[in-house]
N, C-alpha and C. Protein backbone atom coordinates (compact mmCIF):
# COMPACT_ATOMS: atom_id res chain seq x y z
N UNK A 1 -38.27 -115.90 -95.12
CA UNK A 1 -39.06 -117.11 -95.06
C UNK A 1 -40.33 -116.92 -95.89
N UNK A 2 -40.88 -117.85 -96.56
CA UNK A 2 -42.09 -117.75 -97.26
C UNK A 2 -42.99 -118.41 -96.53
N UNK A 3 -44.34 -117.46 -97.32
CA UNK A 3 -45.48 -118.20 -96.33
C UNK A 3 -46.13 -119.32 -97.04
N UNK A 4 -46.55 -119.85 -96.19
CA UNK A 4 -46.85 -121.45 -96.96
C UNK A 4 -48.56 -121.10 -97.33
N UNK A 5 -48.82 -122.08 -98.41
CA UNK A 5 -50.18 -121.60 -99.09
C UNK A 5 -50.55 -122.86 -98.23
N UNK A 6 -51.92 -122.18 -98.05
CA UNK A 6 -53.10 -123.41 -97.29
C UNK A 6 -53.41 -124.31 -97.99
N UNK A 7 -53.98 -125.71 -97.88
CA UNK A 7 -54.30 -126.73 -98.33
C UNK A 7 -55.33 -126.21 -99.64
N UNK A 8 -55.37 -126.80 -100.47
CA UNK A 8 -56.07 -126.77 -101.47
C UNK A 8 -57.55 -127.50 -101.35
N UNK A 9 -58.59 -126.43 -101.36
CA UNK A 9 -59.86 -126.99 -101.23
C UNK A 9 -60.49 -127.56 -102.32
N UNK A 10 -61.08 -128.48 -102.42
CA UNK A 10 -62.43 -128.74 -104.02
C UNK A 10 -62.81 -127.04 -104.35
N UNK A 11 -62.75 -126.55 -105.33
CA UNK A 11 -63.69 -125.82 -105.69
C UNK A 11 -64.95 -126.09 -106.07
N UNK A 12 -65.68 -124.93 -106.39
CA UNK A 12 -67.37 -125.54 -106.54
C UNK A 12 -67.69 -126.31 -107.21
N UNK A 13 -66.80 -125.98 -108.78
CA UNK A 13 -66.77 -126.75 -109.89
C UNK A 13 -66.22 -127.79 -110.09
N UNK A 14 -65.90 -128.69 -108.75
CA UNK A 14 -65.07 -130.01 -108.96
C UNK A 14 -65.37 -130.72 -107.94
N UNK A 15 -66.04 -131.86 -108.66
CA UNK A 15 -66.43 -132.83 -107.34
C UNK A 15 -65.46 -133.37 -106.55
N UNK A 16 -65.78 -132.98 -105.28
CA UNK A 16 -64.22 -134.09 -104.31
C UNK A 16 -63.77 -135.38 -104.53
N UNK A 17 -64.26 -136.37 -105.50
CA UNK A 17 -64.44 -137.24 -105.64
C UNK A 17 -63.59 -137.54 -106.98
N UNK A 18 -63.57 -136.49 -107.70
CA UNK A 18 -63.82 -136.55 -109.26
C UNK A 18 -62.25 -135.18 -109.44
N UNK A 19 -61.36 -135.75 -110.25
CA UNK A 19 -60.41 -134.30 -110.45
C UNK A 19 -61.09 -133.62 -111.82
N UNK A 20 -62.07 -134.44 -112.96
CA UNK A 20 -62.89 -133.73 -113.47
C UNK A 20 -63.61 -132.14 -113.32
N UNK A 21 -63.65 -131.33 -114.02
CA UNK A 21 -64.39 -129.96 -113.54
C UNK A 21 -66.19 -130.74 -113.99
N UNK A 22 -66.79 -130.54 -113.10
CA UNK A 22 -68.48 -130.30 -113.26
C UNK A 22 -68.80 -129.59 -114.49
N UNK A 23 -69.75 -129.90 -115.37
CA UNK A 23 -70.40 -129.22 -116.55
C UNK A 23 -71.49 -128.89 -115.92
N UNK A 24 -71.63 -127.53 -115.90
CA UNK A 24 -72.65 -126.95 -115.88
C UNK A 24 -73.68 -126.85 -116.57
N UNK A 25 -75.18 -127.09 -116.08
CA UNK A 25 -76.34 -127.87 -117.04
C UNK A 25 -77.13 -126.53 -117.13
N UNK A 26 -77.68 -126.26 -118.07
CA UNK A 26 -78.39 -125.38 -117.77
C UNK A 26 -80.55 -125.86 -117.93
N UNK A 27 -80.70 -125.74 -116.98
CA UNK A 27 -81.87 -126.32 -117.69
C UNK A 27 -83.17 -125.52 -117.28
N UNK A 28 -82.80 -124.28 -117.15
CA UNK A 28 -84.03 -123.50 -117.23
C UNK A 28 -84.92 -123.58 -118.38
N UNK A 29 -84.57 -123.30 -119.60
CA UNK A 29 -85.28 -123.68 -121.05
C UNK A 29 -86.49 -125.18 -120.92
N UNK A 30 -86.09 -126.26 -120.19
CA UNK A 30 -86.56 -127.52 -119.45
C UNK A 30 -87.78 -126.72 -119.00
N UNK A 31 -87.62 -126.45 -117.53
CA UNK A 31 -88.05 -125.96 -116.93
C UNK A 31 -89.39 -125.04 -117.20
N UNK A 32 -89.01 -123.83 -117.52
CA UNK A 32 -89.66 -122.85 -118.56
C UNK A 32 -90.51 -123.62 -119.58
N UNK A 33 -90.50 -124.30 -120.33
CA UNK A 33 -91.39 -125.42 -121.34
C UNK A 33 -92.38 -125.90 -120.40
N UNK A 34 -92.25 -126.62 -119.55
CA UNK A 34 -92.61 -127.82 -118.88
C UNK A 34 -93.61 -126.66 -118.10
N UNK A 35 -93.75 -125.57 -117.67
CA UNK A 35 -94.36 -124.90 -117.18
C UNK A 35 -95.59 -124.25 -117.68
N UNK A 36 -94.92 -123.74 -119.10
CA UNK A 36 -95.93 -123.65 -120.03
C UNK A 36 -96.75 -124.37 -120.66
N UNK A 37 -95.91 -125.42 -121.03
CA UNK A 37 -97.23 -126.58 -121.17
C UNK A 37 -98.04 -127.32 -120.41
N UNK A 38 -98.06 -126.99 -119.08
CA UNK A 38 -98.69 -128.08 -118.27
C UNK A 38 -99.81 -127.58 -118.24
N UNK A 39 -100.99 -128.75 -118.62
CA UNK A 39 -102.37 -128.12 -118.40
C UNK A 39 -102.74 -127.92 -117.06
N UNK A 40 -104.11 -126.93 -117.14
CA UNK A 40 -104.66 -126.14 -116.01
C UNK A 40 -103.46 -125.81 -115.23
N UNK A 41 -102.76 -125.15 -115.27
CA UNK A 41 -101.58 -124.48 -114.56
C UNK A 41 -102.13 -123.15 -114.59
N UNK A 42 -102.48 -122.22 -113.43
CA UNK A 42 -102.58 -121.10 -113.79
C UNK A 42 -102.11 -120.12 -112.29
N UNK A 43 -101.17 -119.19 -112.59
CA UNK A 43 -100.50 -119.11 -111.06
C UNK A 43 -101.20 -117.99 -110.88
N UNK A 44 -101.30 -117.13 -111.84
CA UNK A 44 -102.04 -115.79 -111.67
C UNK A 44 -102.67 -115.27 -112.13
N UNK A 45 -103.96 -114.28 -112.34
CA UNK A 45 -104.39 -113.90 -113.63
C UNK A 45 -103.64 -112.87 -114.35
N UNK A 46 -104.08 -112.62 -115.68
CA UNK A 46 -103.74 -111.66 -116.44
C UNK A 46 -103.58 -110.19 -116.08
N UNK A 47 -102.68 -109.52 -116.65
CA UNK A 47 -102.39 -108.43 -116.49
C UNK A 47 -104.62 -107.57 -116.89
N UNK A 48 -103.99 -106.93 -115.55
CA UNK A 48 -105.47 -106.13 -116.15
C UNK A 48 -106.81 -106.89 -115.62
N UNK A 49 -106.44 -108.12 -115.22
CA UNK A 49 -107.54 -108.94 -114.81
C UNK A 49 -107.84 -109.37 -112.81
N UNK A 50 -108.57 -109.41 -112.74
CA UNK A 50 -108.74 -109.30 -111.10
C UNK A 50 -109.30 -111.01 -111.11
N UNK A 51 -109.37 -112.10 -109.92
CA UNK A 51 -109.84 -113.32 -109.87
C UNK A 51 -111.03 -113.10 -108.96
N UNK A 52 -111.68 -113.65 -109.59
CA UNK A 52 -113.04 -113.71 -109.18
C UNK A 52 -113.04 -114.44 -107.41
N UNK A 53 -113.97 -113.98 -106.72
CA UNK A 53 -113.75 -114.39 -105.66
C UNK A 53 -114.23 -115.73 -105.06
N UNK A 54 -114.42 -117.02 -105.67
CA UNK A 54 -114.43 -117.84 -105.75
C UNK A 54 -113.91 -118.68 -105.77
N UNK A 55 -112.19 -117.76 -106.69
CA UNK A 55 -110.78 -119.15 -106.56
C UNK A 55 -110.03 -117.74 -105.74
N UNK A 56 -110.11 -116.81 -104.13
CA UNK A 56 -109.41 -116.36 -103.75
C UNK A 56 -108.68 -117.38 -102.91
N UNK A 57 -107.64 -117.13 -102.70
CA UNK A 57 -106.72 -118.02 -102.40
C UNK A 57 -107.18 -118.43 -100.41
N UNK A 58 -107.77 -119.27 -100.61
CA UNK A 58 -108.51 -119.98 -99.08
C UNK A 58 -107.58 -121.04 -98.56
N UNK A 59 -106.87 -121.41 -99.36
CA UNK A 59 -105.84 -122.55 -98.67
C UNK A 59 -104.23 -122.22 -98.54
N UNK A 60 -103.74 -122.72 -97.91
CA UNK A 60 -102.17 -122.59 -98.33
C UNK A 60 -101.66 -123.32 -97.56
N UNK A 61 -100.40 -124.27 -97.88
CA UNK A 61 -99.84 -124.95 -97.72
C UNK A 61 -98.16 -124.53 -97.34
N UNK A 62 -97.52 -125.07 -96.14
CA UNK A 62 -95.99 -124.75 -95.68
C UNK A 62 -95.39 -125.80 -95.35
N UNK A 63 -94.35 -126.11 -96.11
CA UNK A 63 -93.60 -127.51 -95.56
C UNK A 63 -92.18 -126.97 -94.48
N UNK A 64 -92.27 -127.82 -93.50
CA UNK A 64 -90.98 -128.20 -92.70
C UNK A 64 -90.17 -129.39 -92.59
N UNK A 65 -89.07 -129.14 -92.47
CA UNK A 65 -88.29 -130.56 -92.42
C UNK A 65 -88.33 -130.12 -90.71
N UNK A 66 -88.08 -131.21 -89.49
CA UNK A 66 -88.15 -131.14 -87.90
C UNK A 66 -86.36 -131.23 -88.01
N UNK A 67 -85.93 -130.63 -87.77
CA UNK A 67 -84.27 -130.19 -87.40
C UNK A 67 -83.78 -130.42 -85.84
N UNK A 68 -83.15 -130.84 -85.35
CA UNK A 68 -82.45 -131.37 -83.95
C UNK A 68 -82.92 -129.85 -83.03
N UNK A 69 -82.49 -128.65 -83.53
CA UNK A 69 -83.01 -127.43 -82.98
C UNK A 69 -84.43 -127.14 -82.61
N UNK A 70 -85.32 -127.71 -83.59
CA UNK A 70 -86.53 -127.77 -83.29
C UNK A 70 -87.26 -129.02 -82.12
N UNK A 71 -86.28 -129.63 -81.19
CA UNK A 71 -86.81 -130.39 -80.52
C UNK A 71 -87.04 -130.30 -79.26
N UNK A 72 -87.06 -131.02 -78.57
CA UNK A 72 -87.01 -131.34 -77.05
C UNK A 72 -86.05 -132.11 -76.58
N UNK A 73 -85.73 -132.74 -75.50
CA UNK A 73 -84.97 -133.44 -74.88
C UNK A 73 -85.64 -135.31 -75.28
N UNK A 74 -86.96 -135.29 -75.67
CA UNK A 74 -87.03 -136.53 -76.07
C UNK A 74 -87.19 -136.71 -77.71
N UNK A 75 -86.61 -135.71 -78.34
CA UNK A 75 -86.27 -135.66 -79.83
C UNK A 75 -87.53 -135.74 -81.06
N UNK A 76 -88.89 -134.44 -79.95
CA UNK A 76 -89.29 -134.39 -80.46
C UNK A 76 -89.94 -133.28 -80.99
N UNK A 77 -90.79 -132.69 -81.50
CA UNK A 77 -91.04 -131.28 -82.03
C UNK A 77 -91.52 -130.70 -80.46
N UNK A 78 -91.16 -129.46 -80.42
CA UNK A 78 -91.29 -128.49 -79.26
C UNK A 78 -93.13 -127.89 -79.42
N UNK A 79 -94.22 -127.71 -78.76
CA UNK A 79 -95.40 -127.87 -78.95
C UNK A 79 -95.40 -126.43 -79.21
N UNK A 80 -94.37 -125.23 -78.45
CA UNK A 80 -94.63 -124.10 -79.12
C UNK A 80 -93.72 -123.67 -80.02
N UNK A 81 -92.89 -124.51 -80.83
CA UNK A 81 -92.54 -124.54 -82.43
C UNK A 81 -93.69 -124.86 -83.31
N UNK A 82 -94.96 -125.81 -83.15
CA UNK A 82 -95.77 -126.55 -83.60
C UNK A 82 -96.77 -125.33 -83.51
N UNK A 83 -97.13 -124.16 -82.70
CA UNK A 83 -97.86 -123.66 -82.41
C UNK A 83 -97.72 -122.16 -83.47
N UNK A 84 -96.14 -121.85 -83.45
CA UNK A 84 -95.65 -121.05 -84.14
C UNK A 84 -95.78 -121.49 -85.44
N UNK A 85 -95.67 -122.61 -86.21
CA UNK A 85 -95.69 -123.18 -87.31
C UNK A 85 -96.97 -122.52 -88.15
N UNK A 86 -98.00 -123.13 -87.13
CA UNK A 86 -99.43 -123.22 -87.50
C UNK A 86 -99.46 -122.00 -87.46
N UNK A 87 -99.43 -120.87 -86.72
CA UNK A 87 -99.75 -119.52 -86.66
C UNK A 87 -99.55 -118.66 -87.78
N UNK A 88 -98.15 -118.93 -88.28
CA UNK A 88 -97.86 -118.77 -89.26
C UNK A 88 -98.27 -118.96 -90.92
N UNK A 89 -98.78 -120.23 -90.69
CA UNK A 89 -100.00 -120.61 -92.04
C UNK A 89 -100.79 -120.06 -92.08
N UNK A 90 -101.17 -120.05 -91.04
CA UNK A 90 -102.99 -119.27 -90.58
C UNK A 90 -102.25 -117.78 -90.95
N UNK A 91 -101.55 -117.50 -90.46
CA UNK A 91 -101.42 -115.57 -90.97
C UNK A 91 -101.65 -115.36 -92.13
N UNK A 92 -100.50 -116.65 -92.66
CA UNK A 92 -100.11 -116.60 -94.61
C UNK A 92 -101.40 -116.52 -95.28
N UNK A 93 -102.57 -117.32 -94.99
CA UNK A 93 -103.55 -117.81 -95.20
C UNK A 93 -104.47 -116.73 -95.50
N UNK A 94 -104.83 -116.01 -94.38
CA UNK A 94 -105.69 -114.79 -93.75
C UNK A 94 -105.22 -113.99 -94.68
N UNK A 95 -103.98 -113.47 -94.77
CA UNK A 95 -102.93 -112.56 -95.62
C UNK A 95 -103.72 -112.21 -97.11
N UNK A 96 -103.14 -113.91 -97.24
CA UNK A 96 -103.35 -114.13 -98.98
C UNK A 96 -105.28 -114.14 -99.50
N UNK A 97 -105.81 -114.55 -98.68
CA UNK A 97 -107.52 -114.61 -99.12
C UNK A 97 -107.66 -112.62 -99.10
N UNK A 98 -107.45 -111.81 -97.79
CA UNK A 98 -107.83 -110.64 -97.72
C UNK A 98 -107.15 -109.93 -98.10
N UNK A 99 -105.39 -110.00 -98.14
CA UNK A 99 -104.65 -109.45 -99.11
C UNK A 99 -104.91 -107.62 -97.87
N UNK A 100 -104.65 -107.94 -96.76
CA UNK A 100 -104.83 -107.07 -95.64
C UNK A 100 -103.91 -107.13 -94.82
N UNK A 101 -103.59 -106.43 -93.66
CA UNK A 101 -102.68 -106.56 -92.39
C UNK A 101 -103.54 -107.29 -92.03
N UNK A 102 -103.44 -108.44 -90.89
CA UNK A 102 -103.71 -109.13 -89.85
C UNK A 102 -103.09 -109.71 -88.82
N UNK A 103 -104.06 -109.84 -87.66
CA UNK A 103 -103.11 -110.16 -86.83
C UNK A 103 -103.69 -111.41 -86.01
N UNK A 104 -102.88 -112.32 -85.69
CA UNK A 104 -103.91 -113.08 -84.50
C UNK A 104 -104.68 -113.17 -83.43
N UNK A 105 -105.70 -113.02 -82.82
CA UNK A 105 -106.48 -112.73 -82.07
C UNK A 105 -106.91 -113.92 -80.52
N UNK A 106 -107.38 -115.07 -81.54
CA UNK A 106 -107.01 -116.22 -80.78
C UNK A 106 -106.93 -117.18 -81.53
N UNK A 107 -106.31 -118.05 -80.35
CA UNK A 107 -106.10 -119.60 -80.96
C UNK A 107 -106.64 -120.61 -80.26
N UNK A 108 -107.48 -121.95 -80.75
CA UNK A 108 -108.45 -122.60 -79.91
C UNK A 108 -108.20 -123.75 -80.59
N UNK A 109 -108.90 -124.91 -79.57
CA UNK A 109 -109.01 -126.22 -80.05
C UNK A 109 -107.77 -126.66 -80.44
N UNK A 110 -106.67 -126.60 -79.94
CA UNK A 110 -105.31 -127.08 -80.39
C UNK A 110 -105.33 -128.37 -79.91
N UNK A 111 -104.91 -129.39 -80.65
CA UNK A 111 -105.33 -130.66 -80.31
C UNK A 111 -104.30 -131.36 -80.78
N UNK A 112 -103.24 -132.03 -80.17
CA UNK A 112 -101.79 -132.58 -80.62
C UNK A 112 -102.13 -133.80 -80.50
N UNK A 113 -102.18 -134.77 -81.44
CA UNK A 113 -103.05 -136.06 -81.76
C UNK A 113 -101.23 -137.66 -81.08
N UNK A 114 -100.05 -136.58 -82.20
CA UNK A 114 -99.44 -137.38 -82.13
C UNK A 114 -98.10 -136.58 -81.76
N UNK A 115 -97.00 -137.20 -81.53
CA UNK A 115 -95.41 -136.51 -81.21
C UNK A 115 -94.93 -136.18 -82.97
N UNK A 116 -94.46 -135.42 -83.06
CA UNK A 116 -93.40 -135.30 -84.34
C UNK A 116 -91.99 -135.75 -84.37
N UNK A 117 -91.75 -136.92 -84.18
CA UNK A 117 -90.16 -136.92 -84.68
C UNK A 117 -89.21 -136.10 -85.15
N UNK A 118 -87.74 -135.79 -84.41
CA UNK A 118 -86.61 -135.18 -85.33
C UNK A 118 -86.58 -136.04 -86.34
N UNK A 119 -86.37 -134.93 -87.56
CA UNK A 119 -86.22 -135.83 -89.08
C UNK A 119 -87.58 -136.44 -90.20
N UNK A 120 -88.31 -135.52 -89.26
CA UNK A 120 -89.50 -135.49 -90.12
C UNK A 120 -89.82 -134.41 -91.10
N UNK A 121 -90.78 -134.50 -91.88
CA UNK A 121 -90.88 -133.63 -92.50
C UNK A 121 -92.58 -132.97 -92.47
N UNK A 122 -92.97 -132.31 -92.13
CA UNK A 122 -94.31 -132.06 -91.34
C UNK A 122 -94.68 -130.87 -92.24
N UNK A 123 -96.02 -131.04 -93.13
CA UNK A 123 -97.06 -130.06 -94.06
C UNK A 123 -98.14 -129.51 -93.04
N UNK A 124 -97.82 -127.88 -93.51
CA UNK A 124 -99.31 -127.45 -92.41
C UNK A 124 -100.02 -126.64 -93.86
N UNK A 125 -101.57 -127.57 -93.14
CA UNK A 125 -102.43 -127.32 -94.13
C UNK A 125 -103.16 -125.66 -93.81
N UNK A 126 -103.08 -124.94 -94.28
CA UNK A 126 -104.50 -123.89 -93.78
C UNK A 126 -105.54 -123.49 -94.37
N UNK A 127 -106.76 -123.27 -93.84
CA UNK A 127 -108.13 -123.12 -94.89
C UNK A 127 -108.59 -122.14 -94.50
N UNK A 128 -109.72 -121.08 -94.89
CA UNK A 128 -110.50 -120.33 -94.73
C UNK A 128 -111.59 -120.96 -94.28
N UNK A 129 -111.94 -120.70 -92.61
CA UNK A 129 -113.41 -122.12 -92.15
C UNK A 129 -114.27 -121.00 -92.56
N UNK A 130 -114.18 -119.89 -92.09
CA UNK A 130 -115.05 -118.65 -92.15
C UNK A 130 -114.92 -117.20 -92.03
N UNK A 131 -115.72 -116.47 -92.26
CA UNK A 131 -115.11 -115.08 -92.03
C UNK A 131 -116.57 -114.52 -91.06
N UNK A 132 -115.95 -113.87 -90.56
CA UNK A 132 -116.90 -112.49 -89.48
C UNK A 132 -117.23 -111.36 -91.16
N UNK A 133 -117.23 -110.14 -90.24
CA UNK A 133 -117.42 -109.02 -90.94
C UNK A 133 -116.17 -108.31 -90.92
N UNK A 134 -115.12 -108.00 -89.58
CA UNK A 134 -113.69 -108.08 -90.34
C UNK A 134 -112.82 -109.00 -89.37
N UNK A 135 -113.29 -110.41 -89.06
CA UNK A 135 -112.28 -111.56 -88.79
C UNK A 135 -112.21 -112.50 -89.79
N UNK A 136 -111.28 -113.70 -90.02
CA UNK A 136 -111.37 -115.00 -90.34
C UNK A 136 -110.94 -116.07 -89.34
N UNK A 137 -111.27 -117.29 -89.40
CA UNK A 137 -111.27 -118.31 -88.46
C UNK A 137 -110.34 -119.19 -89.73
N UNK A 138 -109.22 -119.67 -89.43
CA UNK A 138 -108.74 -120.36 -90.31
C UNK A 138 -107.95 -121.36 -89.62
N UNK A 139 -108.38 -122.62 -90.06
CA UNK A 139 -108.39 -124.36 -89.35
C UNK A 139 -107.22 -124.61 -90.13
N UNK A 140 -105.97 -124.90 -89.44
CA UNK A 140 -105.04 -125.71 -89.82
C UNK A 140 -104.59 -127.17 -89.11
N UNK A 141 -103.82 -127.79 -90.29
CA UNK A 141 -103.98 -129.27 -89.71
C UNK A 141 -102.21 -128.98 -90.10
N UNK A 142 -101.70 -130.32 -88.84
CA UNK A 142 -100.19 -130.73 -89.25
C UNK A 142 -100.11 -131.64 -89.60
N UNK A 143 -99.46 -132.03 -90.56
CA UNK A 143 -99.27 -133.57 -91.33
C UNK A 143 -97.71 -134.29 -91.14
N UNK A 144 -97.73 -135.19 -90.69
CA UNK A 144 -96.18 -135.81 -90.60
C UNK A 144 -95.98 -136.90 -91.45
N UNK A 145 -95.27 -136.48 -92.46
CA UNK A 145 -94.36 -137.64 -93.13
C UNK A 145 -93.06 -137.75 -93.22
N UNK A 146 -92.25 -138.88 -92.66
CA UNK A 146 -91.41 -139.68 -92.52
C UNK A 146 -90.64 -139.19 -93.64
N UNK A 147 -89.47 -139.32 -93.54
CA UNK A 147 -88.46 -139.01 -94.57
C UNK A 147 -87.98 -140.29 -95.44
N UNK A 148 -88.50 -141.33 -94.88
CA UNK A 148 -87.50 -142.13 -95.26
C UNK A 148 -88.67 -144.02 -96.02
N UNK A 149 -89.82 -143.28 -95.72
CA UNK A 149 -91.04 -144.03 -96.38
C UNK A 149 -92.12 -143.12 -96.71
N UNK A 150 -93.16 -143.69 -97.59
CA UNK A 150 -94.46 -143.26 -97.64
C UNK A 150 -95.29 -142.90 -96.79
N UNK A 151 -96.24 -142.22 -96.91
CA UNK A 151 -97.50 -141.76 -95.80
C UNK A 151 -97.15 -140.76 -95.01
N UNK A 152 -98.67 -140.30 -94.42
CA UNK A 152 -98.39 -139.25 -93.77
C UNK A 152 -99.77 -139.72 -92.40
N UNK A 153 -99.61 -138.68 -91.44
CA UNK A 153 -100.29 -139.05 -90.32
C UNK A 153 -100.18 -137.97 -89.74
N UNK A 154 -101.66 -137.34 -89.22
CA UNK A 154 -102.34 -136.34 -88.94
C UNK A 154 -101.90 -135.81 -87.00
N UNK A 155 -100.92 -135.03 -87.22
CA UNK A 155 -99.86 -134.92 -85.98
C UNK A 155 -100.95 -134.03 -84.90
N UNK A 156 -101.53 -132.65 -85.51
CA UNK A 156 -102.08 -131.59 -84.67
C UNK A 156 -103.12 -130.54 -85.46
N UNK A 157 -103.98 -130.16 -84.67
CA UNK A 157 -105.07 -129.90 -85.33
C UNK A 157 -105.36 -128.29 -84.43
N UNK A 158 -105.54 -126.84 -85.21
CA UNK A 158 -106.27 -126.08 -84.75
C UNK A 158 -106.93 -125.06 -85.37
N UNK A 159 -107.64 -123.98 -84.43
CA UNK A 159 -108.33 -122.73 -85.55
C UNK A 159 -107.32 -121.61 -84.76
N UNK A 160 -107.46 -121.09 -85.63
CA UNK A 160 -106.96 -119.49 -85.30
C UNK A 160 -107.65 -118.29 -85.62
N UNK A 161 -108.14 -117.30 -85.11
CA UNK A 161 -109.10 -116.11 -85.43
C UNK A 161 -108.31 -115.15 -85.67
N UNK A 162 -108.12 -114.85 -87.20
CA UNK A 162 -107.75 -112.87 -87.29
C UNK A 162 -107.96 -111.89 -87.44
N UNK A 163 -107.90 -111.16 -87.53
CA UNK A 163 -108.66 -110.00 -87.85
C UNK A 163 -107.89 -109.17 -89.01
N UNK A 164 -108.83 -108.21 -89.25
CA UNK A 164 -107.69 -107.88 -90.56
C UNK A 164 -107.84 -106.39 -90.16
N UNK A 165 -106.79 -105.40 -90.76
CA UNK A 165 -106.76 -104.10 -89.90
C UNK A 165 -106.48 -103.01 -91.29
N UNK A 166 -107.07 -101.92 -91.52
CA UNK A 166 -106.56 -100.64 -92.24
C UNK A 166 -105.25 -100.32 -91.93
N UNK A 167 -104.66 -99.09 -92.97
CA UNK A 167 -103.95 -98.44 -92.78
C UNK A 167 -103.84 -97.67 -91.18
N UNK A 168 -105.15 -97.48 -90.95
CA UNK A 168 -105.04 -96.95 -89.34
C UNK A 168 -105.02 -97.82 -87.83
N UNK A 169 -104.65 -99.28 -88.49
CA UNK A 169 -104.81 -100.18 -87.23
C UNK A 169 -106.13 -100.71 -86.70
N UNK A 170 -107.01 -100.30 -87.89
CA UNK A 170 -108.03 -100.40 -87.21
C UNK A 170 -108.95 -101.38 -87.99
N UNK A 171 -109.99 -102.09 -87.21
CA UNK A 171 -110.68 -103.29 -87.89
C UNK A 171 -111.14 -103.21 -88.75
N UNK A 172 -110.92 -103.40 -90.63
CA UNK A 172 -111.86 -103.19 -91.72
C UNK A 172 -112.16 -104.63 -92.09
N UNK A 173 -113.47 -104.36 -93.04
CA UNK A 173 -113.93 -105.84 -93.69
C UNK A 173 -113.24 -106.37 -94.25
N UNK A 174 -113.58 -107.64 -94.37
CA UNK A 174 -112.92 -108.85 -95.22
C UNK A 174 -114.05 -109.39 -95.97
N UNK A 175 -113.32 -109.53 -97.46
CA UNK A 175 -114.38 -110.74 -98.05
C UNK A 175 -115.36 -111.72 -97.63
N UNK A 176 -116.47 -111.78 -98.25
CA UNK A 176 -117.42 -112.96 -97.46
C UNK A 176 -116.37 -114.45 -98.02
N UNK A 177 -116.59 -115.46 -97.33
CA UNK A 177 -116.45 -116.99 -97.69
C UNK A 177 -117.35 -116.94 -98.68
N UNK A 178 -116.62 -117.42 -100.49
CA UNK A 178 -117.64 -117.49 -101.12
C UNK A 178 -117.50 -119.54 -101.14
N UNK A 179 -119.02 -120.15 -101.72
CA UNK A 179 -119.19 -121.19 -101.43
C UNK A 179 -118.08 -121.49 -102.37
N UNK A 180 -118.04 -122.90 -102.37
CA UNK A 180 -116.90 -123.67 -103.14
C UNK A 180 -117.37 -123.86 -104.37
N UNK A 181 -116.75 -123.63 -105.48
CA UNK A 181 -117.46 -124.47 -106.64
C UNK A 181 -117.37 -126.18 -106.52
N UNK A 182 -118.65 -127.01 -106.87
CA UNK A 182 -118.35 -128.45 -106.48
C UNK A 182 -118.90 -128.62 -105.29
N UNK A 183 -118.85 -127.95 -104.39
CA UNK A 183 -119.58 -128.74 -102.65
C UNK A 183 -120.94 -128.36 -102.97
């Protein structure tokens, strides 16, 4: 008896739709151009060159889409997913300005303004509010925008305190907050 071959799937290269094979585009060269030419684009400095501490990196930005997993029973963001979110910016944040271990210390003023919808797509902002001698306090905001229109609307609001630690676990300095250029 022979064994019977399984149904024949689409391969990658063929739309289910289409008995056509897909042409593969290549458009890194696009890409690559469009990068180089875009003014004030600058991701990093030069080899050999250190950034002045003025544009150290004080902000950072994390997008989420809200996934059915990430909810509750009334289909909406879980407050300690929302909590984890933010913590997480704030680390990235702390991370990237001191370019140190850190860890979280506390978290305050958490202030959940609005619910997050499943199927949203929610930006957490994080800033450098301030630094100790070796903490930072870094204020993140959650932003909710809708998948399916414009705008956004200011979901949850908090600070988080870290500290930043040596090779030995132990509390070393962090950069001062230098002022903003412009404020």
């Amino acid at each position: 008896m022979r064994a019977r071959s399984p149904p024949r799937a689409a391969s990658w290269d063929t739309h289910p739709l289409q008995s056509q094979p897909l042409q593969p585009v290549d458009r890194s060269r696009e890409l690559c151009t469009a990068l180089v030419s875009a003014p004030d684009v600058r991701t990093s400095p030069s080899e050999g060159e250190s950034m002045p501490t003025t544009t150290r990196a004080a902000e950072t930005r994390l997008v989420h889409p809200v996934f059915p997993s990430d909810t509750n029973h009334y289909h909406t963001l879980f407050g300690g997913q929302a909590m984890a979110w933010m913590d997480q910016a704030a680390f990235i944040c702390a991370t990237r300005y001191c370019r140190r271990r850190v860890v979280t210390v506390h978290s305050s003023d958490l202030s959940f303004r609005r619910p997050v919808p499943e199927g949203s797509i929610v930006e957490l902002v994080a800033q450098v509010a301030r630094t100790g001698r070796t903490s930072l306090e870094v204020a993140v905001e959650m932003w909710i925008e809708p998948m399916e229109r414009e705008g956004r609307e200011l979901a949850c609001r908090g600070a988080f305190t870290l500290v930043a630690l040596g090779d030995d676990g132990k509390p070393v300095p962090v950069p001062p907050l230098a002022q903003r250029v412009g404020a």
